[in-house]
C-alpha atoms as a PDB file:
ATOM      1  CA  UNK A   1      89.661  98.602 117.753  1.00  0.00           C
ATOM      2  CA  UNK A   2      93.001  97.442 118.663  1.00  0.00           C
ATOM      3  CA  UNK A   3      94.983  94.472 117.041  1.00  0.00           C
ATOM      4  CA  UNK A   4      94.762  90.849 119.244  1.00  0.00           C
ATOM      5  CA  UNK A   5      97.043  88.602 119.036  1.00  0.00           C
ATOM      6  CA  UNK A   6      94.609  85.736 120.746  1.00  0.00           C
ATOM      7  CA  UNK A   7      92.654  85.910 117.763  1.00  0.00           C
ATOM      8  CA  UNK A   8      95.327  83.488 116.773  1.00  0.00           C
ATOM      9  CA  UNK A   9      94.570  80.842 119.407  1.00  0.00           C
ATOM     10  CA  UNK A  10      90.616  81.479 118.743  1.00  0.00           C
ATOM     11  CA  UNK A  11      89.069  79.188 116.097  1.00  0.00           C
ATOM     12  CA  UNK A  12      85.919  81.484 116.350  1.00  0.00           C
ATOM     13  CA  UNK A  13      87.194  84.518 115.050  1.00  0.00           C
ATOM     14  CA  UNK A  14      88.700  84.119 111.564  1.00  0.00           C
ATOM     15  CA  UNK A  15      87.954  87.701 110.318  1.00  0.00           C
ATOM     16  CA  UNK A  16      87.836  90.892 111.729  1.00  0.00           C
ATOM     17  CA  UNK A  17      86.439  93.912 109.502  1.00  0.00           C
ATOM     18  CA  UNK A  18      86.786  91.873 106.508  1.00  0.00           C
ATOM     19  CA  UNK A  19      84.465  93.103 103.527  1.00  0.00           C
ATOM     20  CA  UNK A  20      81.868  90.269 102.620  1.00  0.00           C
ATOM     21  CA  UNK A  21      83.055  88.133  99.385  1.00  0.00           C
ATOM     22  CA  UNK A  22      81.530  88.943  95.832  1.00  0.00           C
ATOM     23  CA  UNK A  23      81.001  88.573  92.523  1.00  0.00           C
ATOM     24  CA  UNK A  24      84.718  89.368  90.964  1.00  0.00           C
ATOM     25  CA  UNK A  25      83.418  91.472  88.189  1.00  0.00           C
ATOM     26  CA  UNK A  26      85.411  94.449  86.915  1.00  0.00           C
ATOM     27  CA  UNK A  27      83.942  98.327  86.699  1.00  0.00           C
ATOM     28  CA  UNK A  28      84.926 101.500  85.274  1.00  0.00           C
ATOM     29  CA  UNK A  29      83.663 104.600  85.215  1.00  0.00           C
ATOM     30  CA  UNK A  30      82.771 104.752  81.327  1.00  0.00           C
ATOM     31  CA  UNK A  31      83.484 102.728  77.749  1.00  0.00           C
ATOM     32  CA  UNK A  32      86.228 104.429  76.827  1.00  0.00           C
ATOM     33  CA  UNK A  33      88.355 103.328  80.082  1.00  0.00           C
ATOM     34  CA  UNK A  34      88.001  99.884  79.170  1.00  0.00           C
ATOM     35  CA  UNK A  35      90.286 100.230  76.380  1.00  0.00           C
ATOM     36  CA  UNK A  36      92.855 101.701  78.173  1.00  0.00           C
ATOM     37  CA  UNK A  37      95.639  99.364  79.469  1.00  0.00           C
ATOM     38  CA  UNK A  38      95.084 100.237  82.900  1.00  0.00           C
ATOM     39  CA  UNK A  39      92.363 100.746  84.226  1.00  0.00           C
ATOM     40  CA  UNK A  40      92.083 104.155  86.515  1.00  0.00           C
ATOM     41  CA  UNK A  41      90.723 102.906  89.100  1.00  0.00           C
ATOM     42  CA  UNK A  42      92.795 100.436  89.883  1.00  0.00           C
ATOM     43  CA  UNK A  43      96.396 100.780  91.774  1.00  0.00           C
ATOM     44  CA  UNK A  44      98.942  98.041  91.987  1.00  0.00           C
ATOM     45  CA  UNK A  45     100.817  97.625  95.061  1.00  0.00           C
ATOM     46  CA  UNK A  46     103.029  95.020  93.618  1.00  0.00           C
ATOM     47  CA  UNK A  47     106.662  95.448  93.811  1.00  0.00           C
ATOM     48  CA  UNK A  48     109.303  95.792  96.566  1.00  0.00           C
ATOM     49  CA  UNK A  49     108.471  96.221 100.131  1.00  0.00           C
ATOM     50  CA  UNK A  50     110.112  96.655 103.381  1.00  0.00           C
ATOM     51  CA  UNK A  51     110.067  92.932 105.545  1.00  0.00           C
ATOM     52  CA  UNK A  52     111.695  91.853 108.503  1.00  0.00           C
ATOM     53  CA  UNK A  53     111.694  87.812 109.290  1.00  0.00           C
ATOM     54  CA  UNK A  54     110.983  87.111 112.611  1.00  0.00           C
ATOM     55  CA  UNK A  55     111.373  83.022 114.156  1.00  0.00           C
ATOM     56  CA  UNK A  56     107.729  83.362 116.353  1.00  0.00           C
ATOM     57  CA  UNK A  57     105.775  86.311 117.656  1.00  0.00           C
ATOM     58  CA  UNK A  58     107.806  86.840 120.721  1.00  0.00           C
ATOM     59  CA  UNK A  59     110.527  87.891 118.200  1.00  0.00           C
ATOM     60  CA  UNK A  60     108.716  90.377 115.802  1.00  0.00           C
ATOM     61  CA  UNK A  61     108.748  94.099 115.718  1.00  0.00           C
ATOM     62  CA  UNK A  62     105.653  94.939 117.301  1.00  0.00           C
ATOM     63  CA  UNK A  63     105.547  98.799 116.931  1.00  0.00           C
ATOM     64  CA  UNK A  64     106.764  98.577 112.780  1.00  0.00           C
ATOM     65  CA  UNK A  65     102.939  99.887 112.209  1.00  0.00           C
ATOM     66  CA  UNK A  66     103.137 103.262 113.264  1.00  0.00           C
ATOM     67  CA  UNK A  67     103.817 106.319 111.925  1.00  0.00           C
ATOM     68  CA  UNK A  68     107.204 107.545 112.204  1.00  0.00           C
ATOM     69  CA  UNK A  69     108.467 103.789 112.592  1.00  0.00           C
ATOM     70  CA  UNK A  70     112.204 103.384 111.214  1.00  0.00           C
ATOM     71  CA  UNK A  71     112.934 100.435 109.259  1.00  0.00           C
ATOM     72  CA  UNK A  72     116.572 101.060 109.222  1.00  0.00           C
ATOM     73  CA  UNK A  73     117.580  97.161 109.528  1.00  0.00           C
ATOM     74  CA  UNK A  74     114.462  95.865 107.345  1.00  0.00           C
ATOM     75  CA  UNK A  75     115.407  93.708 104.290  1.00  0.00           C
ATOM     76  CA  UNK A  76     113.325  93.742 100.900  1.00  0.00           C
ATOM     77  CA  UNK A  77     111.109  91.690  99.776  1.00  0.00           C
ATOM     78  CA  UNK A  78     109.017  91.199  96.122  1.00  0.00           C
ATOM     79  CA  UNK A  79     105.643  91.027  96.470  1.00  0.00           C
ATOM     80  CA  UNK A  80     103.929  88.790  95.549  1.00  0.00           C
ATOM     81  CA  UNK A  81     106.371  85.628  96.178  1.00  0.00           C
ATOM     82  CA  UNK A  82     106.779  83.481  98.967  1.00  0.00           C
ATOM     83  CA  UNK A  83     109.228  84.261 101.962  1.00  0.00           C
ATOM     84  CA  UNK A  84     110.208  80.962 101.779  1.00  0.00           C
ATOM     85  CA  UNK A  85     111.279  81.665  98.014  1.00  0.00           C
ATOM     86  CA  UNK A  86     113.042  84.452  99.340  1.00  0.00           C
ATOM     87  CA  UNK A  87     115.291  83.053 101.349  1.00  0.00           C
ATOM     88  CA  UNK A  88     113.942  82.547 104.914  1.00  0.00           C
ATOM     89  CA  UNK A  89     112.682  80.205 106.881  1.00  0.00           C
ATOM     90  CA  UNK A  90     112.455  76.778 105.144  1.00  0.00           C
ATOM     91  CA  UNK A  91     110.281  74.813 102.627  1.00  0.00           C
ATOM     92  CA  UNK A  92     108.083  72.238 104.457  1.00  0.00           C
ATOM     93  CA  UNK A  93     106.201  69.236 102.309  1.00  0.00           C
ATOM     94  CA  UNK A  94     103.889  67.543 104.901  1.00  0.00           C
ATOM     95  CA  UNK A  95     101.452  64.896 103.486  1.00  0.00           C
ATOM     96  CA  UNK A  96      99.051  63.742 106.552  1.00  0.00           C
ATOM     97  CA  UNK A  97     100.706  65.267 109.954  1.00  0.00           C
ATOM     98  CA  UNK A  98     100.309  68.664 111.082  1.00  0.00           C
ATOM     99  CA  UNK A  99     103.398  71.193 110.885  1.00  0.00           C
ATOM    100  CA  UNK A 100     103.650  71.133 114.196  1.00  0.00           C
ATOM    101  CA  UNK A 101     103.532  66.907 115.266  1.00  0.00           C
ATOM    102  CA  UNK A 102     106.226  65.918 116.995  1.00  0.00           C
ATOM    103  CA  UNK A 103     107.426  69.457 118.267  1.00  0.00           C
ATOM    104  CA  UNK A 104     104.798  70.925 119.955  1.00  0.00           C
ATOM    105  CA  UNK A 105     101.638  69.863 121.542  1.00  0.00           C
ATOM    106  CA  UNK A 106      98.502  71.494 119.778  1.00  0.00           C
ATOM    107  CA  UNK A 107      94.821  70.497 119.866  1.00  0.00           C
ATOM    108  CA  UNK A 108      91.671  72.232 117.887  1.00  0.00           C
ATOM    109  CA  UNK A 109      89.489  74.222 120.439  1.00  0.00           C
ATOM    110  CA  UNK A 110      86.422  72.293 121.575  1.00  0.00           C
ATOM    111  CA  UNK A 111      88.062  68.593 119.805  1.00  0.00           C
ATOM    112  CA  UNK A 112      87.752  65.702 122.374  1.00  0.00           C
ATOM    113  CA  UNK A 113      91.648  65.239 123.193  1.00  0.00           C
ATOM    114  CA  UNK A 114      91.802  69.255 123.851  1.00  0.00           C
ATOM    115  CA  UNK A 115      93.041  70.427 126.688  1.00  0.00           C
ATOM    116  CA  UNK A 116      90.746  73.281 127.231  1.00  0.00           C
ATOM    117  CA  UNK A 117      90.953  76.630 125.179  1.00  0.00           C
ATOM    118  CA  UNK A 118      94.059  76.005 123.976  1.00  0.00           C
ATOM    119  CA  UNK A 119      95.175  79.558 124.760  1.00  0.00           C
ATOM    120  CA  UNK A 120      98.847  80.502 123.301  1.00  0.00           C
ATOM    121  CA  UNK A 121      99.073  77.897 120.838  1.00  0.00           C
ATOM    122  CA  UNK A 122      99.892  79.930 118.470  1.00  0.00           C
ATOM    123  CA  UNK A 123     100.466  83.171 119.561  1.00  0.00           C
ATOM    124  CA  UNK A 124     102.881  82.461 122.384  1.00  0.00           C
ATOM    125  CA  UNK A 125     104.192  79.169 120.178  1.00  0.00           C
ATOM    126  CA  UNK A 126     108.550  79.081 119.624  1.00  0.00           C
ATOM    127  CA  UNK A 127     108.176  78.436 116.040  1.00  0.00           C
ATOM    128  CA  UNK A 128     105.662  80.016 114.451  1.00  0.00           C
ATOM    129  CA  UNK A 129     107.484  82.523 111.903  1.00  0.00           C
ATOM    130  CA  UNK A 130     106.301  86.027 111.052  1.00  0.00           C
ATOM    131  CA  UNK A 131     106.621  88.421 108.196  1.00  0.00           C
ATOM    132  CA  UNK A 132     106.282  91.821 108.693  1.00  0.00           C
ATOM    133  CA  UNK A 133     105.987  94.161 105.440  1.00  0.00           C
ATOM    134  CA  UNK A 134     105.735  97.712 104.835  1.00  0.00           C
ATOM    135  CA  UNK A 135     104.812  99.766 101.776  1.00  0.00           C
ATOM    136  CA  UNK A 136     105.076 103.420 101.011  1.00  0.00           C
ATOM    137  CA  UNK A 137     102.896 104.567  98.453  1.00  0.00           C
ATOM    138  CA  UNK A 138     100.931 107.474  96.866  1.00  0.00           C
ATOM    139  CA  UNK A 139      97.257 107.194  95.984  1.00  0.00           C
ATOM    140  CA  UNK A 140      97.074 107.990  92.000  1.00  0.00           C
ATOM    141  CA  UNK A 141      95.359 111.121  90.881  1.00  0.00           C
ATOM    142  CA  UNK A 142      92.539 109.653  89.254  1.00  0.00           C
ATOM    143  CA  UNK A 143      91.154 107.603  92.869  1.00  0.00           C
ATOM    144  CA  UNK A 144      91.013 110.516  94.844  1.00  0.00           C
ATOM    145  CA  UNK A 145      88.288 111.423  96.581  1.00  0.00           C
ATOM    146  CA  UNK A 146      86.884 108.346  96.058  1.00  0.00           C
ATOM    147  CA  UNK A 147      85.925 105.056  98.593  1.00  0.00           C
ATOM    148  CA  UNK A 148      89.430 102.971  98.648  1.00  0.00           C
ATOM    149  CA  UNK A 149      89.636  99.069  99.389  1.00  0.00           C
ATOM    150  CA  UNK A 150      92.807  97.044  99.309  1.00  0.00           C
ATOM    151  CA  UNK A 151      92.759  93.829  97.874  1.00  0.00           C
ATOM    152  CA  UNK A 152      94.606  91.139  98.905  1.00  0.00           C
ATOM    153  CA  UNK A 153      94.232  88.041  96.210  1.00  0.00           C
ATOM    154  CA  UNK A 154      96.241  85.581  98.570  1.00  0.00           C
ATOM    155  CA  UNK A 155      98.245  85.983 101.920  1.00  0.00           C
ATOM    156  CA  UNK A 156      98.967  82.647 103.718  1.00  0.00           C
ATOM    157  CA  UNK A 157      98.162  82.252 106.882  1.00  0.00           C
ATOM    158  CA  UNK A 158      96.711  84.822 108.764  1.00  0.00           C
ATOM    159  CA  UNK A 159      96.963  88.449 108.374  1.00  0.00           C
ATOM    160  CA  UNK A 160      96.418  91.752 110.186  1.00  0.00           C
ATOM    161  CA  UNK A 161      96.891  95.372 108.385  1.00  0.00           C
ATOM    162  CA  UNK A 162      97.331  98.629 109.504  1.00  0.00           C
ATOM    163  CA  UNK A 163      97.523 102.020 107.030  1.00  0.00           C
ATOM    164  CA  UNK A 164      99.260 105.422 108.574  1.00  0.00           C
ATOM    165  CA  UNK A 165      99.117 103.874 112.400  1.00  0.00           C
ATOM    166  CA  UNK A 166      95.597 102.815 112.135  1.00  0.00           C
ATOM    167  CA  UNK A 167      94.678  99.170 112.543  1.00  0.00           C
ATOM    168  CA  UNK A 168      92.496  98.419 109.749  1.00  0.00           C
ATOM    169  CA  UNK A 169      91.561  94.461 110.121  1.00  0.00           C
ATOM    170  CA  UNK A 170      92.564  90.646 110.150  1.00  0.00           C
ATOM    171  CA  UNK A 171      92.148  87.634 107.947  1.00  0.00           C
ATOM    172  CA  UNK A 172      92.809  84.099 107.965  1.00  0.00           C
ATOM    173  CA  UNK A 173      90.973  83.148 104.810  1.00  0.00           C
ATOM    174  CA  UNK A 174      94.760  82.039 102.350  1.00  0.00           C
ATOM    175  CA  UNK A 175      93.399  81.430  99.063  1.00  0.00           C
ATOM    176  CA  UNK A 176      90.576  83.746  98.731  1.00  0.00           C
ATOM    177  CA  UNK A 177      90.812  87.041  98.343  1.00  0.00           C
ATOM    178  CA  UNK A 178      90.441  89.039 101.538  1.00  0.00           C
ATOM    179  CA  UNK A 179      89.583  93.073 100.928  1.00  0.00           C
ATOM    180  CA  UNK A 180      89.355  96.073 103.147  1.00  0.00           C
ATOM    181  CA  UNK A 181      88.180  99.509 103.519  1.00  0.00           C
ATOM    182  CA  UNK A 182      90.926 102.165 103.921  1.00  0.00           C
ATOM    183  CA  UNK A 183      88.739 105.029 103.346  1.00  0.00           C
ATOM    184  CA  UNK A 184      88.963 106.383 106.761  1.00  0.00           C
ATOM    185  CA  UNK A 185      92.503 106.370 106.716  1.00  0.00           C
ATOM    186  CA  UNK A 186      93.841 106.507 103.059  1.00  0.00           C
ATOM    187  CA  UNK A 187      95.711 109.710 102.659  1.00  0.00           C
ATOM    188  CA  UNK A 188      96.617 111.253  99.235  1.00  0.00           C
ATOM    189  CA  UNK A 189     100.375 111.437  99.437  1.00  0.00           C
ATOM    190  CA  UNK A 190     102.392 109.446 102.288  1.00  0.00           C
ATOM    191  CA  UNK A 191     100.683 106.507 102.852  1.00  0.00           C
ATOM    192  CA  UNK A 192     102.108 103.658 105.112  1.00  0.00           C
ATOM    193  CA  UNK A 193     100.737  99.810 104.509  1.00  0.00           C
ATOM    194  CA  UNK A 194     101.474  97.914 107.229  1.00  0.00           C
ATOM    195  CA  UNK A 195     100.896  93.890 107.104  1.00  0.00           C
ATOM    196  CA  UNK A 196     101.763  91.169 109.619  1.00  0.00           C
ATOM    197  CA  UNK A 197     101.721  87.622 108.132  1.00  0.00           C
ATOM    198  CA  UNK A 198     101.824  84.466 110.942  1.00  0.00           C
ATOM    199  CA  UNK A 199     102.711  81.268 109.405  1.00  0.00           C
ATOM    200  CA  UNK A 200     100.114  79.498 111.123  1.00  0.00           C
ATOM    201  CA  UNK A 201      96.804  79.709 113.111  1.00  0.00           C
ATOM    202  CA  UNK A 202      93.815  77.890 114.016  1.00  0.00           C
ATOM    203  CA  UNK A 203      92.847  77.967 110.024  1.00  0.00           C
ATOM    204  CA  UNK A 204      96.004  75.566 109.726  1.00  0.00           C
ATOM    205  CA  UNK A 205      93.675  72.575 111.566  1.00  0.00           C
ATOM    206  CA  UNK A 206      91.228  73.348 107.782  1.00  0.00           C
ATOM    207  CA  UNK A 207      94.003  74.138 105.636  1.00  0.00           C
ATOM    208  CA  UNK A 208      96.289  71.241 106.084  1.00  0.00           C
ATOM    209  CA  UNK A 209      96.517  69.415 102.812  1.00  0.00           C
ATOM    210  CA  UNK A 210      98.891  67.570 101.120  1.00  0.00           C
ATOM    211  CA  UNK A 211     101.172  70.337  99.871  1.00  0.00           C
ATOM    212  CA  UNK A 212     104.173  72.557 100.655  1.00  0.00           C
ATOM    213  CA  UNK A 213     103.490  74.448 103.413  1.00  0.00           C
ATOM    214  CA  UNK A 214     104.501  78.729 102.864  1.00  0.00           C
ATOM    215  CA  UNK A 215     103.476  81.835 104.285  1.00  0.00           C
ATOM    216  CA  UNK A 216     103.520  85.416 103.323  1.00  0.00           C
ATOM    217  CA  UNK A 217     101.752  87.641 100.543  1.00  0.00           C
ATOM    218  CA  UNK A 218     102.091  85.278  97.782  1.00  0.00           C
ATOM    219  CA  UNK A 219      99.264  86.730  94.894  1.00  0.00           C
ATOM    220  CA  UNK A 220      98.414  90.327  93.817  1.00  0.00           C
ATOM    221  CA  UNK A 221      97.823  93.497  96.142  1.00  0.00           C
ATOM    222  CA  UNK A 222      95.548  96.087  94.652  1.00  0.00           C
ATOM    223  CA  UNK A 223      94.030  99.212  95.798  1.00  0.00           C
ATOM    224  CA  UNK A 224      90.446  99.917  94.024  1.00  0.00           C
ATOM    225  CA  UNK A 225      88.485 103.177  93.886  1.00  0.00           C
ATOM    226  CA  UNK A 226      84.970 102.584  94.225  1.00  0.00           C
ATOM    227  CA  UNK A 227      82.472 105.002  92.295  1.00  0.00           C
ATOM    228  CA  UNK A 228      79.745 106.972  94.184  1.00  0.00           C
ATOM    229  CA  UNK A 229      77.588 104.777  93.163  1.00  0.00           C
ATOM    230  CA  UNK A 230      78.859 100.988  92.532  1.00  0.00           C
ATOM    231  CA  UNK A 231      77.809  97.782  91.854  1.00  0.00           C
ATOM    232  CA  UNK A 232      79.049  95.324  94.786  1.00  0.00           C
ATOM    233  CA  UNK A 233      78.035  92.271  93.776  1.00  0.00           C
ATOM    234  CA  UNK A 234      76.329  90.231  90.902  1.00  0.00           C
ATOM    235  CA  UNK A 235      74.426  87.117  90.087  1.00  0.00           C
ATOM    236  CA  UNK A 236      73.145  85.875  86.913  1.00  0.00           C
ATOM    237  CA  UNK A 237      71.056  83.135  86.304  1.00  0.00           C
ATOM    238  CA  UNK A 238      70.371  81.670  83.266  1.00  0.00           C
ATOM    239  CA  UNK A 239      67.649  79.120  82.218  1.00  0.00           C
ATOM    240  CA  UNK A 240      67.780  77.026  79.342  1.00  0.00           C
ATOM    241  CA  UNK A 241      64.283  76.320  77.754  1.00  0.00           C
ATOM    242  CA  UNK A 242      63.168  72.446  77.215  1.00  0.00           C
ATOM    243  CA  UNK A 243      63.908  73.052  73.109  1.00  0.00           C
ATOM    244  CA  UNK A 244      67.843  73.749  73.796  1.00  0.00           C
ATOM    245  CA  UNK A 245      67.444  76.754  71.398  1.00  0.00           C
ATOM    246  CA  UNK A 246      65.952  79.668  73.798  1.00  0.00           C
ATOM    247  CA  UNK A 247      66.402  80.312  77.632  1.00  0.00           C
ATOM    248  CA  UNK A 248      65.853  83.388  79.771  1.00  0.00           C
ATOM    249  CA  UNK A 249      68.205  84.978  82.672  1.00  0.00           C
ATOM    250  CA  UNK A 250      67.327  86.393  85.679  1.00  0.00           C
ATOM    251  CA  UNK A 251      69.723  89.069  87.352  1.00  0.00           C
ATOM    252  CA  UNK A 252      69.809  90.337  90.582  1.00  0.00           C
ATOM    253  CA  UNK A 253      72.754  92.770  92.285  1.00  0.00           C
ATOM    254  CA  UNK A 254      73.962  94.385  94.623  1.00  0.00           C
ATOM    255  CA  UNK A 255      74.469  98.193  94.757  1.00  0.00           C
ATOM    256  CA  UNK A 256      75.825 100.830  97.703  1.00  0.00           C
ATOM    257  CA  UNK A 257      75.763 104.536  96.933  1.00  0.00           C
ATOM    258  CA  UNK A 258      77.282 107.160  99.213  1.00  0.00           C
ATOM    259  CA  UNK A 259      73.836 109.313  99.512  1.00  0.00           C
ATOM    260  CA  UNK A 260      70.386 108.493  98.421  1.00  0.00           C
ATOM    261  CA  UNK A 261      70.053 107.851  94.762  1.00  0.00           C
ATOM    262  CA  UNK A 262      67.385 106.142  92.434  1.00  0.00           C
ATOM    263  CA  UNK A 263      69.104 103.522  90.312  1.00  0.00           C
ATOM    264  CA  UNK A 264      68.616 102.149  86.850  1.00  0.00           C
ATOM    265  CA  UNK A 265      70.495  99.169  85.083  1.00  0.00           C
ATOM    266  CA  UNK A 266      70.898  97.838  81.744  1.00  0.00           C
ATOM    267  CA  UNK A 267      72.835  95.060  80.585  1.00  0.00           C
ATOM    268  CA  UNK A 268      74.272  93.955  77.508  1.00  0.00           C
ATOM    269  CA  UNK A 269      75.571  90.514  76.452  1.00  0.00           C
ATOM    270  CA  UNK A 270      77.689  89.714  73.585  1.00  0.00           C
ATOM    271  CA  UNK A 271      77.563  87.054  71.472  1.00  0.00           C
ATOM    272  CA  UNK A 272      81.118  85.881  70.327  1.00  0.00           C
ATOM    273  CA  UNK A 273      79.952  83.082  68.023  1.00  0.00           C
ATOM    274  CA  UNK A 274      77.823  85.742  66.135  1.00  0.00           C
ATOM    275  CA  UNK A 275      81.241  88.065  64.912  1.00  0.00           C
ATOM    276  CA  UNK A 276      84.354  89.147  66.113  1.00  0.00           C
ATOM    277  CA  UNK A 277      83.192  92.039  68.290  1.00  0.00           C
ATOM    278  CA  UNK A 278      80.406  90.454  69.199  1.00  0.00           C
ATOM    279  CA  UNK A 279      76.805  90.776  68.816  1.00  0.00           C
ATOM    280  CA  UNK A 280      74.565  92.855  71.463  1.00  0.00           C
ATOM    281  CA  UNK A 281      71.410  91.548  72.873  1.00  0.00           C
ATOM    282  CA  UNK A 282      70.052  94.363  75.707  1.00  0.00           C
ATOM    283  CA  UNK A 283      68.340  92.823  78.821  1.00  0.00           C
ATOM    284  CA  UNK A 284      65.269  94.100  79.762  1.00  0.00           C
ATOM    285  CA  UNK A 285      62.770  93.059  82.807  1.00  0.00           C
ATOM    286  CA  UNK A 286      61.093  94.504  85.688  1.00  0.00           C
ATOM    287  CA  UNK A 287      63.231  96.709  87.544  1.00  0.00           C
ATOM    288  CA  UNK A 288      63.105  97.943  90.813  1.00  0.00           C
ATOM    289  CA  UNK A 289      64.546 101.534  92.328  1.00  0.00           C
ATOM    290  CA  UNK A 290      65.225 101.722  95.718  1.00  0.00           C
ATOM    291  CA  UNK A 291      66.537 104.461  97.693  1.00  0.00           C
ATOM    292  CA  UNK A 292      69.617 104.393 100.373  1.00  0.00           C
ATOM    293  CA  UNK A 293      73.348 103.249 100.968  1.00  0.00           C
ATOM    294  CA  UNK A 294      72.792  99.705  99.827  1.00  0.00           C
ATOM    295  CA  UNK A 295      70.350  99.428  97.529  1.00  0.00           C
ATOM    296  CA  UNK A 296      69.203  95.982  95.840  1.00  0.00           C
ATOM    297  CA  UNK A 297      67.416  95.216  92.517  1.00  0.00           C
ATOM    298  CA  UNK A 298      66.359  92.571  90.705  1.00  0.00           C
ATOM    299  CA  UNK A 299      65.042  91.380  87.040  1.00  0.00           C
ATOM    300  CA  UNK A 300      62.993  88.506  86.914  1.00  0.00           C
ATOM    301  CA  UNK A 301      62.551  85.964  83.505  1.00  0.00           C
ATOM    302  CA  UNK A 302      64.026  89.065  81.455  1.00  0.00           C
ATOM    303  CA  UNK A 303      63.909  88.582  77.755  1.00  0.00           C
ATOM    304  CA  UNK A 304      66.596  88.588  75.307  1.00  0.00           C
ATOM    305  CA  UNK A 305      66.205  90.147  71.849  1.00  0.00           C
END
């Protein structure tokens, strides 16, 4: 799949290989790495990057993704921060107009005063500023040969990614966190992170509030290592009994595996009221084993005790 820079102009397509949101719980492989400081399989990308400002997309460098690119002539950049807050472009506070009003014509797709598809809006706009960021990195010892995703915890506006020439997908979501597989790609030494951040896009008709208005990769960037077998995604819910005293949870998840594998959970809650450490109460339930690369289970009015 190649990169499109319509996808700009198109209020229909807001995320392109994007992994589905989840339950932001944290894993590890056993007890004793969750008293370690770091946790193994986790990798920061934080830190100092490559960037290059450009005024609109006309302007950018639209080869910096691929291998072999020189960046003689790039500037750095922290990440996370603001490029406003690094010293380009400039800060915008807009209360009830669009960034836009008064400058340039621009109409939602499909909205009664549009005129038509609205193609080039923001793709072939004169101001609409980009950031373009590269990151050289290693994967640690301790993720290899493992699935990797790349978590991004906030990029504002809209974002497309690459990794060692490969185009890996887009987002437009800005204050959620928007993660990706790289496993196809990842390589265990010499690995080249490639992001392009537009100022604005379609999302900007949703996402115009009463605030200052910045772009770039402005929260966290992580790469995770996901276990053979992992838990994607988790909901709890608990049900408090008509005396106020007792109450019951039900628990149901999510779980992919790489090959076919019979599953079994337990949980344990802690207590903080009871001691310091807190007190264990195991859940147990009916529990169901399935077989396959996503696997679901579920525990229904489970008993504490």
């Amino acid at each position: 799949m190649n990169a499109l820079l319509k996808w700009l102009d198109n209020p229909e397509i807001f995320r392109v290989n994007q992994l589905d949101a989840h339950s932001d719980h944290s894993y590890y492989l056993n007890y004793a790495d969750m008293e370690k400081p770091e946790n193994p399989l986790f990798q920061s990308l934080n830190g100092q990057w490559d960037f290059a400002f450009s005024k609109n997309v006309a302007s950018r460098p639209c080869n910096f993704y691929e291998e072999g690119f020189d960046a003689f002539g790039f500037d750095k950049i922290m990440v996370p921060r603001h490029i406003e807050l690094a010293g380009y472009d400039q800060i915008r506070y807009i209360n009830t107009m669009y960034p836009w009003e008064g400058k340039e014509y621009h109409r939602a797709a499909y909205s009664l005063d549009s005129r038509g598809a609205e193609e080039g809006m923001f793709s072939e706009a004169r101001y609409n500023p980009v950031g373009s960021y590269l990151k050289h990195f290693d994967l640690k010892p301790t993720m290899l040969g493992k699935r990797i995703r790349i978590c991004f915890e906030g990029v504002e506006e809209a974002m497309y990614l690459w990794i060692n020439g490969q185009f890996v997908g887009y987002a437009e979501d800005s204050f959620t966190p928007s993660e990706f597989d790289l496993t196809p790609y990842i390589r265990e030494k010499k690995n080249v992170l490639a992001v392009q951040v537009h100022k604005m896009s379609t999302a900007a008709f949703l996402e115009d509030q009463d605030f200052f208005r910045f772009f770039g990769i402005f929260r966290n960037v992580t790469l995770k290592a996901v276990p053979d077998v992992h838990m994607e995604d988790l909901w709890f819910k608990p049900v408090l009994k008509h005396d106020n005293e007792r109450g019951s949870v039900a628990v149901s998840m999510k779980v992919s595996a790489r090959k076919k594998v019979a599953v079994n959970a337990q949980f344990v809650l802690r207590d903080r009221r009871k001691c310091g450490r807190g007190e264990q109460y195991a859940i147990t339930g009916r529990k169901r084993k399935s077989h396959g690369r996503n696997i679901y289970g579920g525990w229904s009015d489970p008993i504490l005790g």
